[in-house]
PDB file of N, CA and C in Angstrom:
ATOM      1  N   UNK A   1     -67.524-202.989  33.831  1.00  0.00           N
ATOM      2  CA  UNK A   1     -68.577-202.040  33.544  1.00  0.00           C
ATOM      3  C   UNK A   1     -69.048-201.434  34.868  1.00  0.00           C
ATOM      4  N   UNK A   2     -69.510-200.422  34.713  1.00  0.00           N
ATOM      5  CA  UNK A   2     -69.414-199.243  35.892  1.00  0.00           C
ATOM      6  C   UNK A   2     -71.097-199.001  35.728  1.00  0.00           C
ATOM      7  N   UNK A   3     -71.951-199.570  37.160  1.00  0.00           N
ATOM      8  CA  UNK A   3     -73.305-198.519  36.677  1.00  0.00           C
ATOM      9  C   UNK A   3     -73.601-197.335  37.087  1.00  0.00           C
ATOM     10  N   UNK A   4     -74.512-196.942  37.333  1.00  0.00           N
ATOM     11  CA  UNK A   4     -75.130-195.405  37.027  1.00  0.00           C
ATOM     12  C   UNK A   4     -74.606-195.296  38.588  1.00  0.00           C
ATOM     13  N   UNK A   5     -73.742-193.885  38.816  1.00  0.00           N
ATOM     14  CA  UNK A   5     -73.731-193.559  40.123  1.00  0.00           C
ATOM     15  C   UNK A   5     -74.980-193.331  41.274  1.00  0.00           C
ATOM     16  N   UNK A   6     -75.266-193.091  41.826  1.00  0.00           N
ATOM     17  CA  UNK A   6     -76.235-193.431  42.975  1.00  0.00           C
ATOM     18  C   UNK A   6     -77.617-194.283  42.384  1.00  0.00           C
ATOM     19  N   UNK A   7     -77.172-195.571  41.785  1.00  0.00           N
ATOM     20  CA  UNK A   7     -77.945-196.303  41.199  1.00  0.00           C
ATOM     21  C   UNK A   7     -76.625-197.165  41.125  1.00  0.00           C
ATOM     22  N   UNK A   8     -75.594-197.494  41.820  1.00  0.00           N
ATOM     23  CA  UNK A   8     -74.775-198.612  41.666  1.00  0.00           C
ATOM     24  C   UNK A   8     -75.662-200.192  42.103  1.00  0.00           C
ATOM     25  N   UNK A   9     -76.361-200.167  43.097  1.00  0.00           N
ATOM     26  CA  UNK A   9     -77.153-200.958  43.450  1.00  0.00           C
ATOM     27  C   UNK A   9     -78.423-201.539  43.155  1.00  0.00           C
ATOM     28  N   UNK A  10     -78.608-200.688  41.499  1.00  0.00           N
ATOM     29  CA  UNK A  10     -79.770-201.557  40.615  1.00  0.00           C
ATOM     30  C   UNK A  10     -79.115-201.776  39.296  1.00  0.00           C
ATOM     31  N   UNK A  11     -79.710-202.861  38.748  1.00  0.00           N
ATOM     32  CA  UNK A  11     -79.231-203.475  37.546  1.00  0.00           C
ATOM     33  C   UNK A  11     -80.726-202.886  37.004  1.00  0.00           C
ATOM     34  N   UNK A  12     -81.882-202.589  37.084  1.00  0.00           N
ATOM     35  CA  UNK A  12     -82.809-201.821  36.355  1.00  0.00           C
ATOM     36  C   UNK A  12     -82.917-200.376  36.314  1.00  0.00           C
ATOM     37  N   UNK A  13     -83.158-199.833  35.762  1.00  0.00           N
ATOM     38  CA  UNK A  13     -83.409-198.354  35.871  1.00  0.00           C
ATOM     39  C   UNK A  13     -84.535-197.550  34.796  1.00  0.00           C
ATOM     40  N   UNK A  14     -85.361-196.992  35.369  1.00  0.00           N
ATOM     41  CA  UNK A  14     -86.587-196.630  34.416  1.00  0.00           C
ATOM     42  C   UNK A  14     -86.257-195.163  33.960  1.00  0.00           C
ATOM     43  N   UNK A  15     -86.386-194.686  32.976  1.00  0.00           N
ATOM     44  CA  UNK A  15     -86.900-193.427  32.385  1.00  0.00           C
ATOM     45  C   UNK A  15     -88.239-192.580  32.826  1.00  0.00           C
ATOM     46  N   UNK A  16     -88.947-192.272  33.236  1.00  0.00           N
ATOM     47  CA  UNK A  16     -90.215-192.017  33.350  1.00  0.00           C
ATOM     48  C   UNK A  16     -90.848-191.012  32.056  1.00  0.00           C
ATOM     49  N   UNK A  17     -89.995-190.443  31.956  1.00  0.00           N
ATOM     50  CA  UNK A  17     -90.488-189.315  30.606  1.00  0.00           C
ATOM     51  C   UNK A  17     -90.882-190.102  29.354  1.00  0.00           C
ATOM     52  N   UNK A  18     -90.088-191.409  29.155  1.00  0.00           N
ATOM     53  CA  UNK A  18     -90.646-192.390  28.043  1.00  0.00           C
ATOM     54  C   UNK A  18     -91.027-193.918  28.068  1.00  0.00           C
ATOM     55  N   UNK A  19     -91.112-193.870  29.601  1.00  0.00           N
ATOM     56  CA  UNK A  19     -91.665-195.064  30.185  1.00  0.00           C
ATOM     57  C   UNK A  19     -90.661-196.212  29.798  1.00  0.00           C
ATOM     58  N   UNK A  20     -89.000-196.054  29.763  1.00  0.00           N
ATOM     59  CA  UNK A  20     -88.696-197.495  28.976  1.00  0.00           C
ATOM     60  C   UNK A  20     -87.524-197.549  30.181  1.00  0.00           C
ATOM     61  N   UNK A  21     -87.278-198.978  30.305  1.00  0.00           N
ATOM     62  CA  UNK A  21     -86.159-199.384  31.248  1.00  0.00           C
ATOM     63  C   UNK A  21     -84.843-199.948  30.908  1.00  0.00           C
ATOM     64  N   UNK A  22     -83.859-199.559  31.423  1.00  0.00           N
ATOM     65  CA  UNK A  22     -82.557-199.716  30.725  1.00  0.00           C
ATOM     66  C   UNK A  22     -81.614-200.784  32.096  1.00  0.00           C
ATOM     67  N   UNK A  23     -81.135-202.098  31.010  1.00  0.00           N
ATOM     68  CA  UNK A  23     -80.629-203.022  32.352  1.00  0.00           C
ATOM     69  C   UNK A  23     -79.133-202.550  32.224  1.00  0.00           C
ATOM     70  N   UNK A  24     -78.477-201.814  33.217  1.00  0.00           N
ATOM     71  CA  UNK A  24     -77.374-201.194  33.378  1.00  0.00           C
ATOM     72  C   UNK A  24     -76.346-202.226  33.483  1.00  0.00           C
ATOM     73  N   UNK A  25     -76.606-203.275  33.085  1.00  0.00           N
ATOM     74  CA  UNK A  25     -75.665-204.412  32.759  1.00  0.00           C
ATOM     75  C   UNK A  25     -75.171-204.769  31.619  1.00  0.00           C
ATOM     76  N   UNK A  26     -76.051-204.087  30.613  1.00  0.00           N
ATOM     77  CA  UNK A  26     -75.845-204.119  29.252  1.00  0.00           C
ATOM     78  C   UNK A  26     -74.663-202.388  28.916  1.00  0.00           C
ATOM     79  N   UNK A  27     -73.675-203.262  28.259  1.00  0.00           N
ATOM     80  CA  UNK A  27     -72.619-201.862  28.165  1.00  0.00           C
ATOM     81  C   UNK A  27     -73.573-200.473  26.865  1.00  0.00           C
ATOM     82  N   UNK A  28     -74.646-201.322  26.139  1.00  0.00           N
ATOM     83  CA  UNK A  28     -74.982-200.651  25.192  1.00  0.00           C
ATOM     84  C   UNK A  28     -75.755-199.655  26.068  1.00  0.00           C
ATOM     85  N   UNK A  29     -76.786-200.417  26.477  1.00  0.00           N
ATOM     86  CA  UNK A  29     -78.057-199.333  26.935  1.00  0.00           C
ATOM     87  C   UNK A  29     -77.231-198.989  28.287  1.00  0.00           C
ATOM     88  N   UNK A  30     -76.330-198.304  28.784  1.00  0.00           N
ATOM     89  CA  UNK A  30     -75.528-198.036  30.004  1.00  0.00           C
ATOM     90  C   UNK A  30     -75.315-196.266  29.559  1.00  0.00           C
ATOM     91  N   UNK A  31     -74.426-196.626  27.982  1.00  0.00           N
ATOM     92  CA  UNK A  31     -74.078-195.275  27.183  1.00  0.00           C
ATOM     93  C   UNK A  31     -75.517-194.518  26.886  1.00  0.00           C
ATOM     94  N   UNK A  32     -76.342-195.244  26.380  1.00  0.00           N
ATOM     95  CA  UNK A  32     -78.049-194.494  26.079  1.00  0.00           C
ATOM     96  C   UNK A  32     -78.388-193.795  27.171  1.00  0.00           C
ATOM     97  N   UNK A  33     -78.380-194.897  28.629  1.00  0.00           N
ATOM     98  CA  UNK A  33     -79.226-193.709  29.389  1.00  0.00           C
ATOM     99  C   UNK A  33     -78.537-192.663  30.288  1.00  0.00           C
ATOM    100  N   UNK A  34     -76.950-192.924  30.137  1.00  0.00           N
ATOM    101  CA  UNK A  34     -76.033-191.693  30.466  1.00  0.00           C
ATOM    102  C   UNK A  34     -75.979-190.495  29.407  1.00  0.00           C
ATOM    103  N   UNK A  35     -76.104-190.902  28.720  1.00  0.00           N
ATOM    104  CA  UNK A  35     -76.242-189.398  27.520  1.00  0.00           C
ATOM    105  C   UNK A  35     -77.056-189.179  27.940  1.00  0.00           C
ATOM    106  N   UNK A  36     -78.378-189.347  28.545  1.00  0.00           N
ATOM    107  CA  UNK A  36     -79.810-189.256  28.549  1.00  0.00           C
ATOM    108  C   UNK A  36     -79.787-187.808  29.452  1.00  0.00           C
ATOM    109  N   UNK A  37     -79.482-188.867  30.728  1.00  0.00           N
ATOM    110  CA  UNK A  37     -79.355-188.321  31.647  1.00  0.00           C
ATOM    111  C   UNK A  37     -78.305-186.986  31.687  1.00  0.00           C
ATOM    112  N   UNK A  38     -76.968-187.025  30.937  1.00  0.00           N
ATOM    113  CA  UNK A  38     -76.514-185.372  30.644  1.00  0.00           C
ATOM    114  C   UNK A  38     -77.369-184.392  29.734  1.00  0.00           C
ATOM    115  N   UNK A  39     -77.748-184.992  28.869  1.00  0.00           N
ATOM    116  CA  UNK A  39     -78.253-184.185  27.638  1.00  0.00           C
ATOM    117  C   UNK A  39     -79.507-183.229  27.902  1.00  0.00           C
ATOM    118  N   UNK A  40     -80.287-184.486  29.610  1.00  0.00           N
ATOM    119  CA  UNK A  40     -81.894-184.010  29.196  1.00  0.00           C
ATOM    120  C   UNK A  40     -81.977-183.717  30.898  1.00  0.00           C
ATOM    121  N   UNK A  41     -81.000-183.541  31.811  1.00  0.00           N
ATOM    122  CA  UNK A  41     -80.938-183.377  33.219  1.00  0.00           C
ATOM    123  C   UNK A  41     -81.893-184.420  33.678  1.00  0.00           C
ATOM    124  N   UNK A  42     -81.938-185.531  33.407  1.00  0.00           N
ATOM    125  CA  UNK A  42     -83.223-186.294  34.013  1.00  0.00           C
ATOM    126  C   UNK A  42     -83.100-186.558  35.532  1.00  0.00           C
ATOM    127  N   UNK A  43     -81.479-186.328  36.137  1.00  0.00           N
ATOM    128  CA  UNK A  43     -81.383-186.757  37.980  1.00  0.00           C
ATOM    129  C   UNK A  43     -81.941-185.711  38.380  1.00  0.00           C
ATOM    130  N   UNK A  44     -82.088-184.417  37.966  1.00  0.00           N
ATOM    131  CA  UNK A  44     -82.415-183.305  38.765  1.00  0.00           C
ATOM    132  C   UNK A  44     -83.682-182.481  38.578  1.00  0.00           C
ATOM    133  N   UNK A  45     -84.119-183.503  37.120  1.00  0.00           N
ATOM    134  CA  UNK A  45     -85.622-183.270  37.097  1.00  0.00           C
ATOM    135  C   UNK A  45     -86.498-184.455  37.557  1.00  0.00           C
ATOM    136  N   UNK A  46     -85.499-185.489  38.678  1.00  0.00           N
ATOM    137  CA  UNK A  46     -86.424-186.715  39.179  1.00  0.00           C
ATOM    138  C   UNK A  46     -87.366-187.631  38.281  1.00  0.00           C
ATOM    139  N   UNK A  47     -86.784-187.500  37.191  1.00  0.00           N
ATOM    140  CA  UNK A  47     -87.424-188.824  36.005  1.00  0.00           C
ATOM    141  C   UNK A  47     -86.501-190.026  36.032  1.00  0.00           C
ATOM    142  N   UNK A  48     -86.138-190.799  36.632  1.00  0.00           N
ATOM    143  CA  UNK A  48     -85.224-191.896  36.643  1.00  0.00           C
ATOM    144  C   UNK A  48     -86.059-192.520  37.832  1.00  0.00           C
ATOM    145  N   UNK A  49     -86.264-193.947  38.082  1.00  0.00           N
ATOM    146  CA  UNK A  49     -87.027-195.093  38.703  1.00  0.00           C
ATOM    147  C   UNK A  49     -85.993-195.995  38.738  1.00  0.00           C
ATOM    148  N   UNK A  50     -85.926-196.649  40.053  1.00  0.00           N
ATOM    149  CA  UNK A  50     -85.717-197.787  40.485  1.00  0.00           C
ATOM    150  C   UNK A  50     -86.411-199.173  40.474  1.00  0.00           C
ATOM    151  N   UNK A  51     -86.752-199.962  40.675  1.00  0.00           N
ATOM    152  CA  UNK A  51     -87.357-200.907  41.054  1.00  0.00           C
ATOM    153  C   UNK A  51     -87.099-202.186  41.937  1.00  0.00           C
ATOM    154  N   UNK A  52     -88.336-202.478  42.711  1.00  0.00           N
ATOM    155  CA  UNK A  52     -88.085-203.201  44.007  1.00  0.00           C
ATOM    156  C   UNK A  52     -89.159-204.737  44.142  1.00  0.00           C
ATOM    157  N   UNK A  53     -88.863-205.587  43.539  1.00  0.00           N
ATOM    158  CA  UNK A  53     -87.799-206.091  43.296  1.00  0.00           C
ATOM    159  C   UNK A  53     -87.024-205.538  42.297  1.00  0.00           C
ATOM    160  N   UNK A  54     -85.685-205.869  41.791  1.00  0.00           N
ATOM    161  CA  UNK A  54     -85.066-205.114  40.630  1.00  0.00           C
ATOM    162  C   UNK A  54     -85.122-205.801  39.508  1.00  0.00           C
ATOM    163  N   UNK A  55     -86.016-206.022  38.874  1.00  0.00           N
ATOM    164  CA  UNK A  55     -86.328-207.877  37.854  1.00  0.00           C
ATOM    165  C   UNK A  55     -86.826-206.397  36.720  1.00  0.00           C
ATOM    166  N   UNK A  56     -86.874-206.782  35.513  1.00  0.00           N
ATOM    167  CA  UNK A  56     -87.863-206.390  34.265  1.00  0.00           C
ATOM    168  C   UNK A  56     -88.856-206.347  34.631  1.00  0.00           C
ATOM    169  N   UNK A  57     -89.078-208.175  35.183  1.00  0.00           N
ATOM    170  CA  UNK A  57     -91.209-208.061  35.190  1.00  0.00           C
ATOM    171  C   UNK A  57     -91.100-207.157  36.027  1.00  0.00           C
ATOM    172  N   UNK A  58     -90.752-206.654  37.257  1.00  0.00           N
ATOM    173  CA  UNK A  58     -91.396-205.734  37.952  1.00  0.00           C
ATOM    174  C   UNK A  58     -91.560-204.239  37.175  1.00  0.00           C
ATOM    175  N   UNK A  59     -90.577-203.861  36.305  1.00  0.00           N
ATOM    176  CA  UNK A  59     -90.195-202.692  35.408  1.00  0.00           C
ATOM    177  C   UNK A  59     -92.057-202.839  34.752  1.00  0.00           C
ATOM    178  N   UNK A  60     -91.912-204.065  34.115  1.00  0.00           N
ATOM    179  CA  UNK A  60     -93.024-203.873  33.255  1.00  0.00           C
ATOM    180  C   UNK A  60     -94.214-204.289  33.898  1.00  0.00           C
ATOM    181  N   UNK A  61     -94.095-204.528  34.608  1.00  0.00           N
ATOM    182  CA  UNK A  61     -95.788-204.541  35.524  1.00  0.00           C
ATOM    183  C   UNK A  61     -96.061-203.224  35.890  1.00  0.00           C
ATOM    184  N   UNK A  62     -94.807-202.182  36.037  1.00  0.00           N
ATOM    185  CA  UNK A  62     -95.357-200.911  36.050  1.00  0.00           C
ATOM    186  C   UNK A  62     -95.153-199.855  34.763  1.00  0.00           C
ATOM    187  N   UNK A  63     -95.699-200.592  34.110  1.00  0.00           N
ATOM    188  CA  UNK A  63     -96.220-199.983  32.847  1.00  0.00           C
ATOM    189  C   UNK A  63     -94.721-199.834  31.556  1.00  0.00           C
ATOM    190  N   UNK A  64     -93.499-200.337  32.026  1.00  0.00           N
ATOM    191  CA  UNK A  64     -92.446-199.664  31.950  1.00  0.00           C
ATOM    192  C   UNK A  64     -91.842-200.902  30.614  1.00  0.00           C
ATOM    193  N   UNK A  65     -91.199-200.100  29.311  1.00  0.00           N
ATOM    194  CA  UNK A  65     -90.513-201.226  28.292  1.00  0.00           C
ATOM    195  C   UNK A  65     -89.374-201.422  28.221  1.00  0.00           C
ATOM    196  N   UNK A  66     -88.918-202.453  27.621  1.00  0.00           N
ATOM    197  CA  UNK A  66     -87.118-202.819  27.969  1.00  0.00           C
ATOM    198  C   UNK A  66     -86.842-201.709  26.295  1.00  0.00           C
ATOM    199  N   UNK A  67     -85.649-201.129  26.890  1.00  0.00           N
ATOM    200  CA  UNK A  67     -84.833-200.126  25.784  1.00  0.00           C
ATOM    201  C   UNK A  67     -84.292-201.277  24.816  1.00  0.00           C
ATOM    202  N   UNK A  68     -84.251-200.759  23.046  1.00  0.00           N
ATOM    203  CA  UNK A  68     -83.867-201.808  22.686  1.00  0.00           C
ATOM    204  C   UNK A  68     -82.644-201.440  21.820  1.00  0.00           C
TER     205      UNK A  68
END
């Protein structure tokens, strides 16, 4: 499994437009937030989040839900 190009180096990745986080380790939610990201330009409208540490709790301490 292949993650998100210039996001190879997080296993979390946030949405910001719907506040939900997708673990790019999972092959399901991998396909969700790549359609996402073609369908709705989200790299070039800067709605995509990292997180540091790269854990969930940190996702959701900033306000952020696991995709289900």
């Amino acid at each position: 499994m292949t993650r998100l190009k210039r996001f190879e180096e997080f296993r979390f990745v946030g949405a910001r437009d719907t506040m939900t986080v997708y673990d790019t380790d999972d092959s399901d939610q991998v396909e969700v937030i790549r359609a996402r990201i073609e369908a709705e330009d989200l790299m070039s409208r800067k709605l995509l989040q990292t997180f540091g540490p790269d854990t969930l709790i940190e996702a959701q301490n900033r306000s952020f839900s696991p995709a289900t």
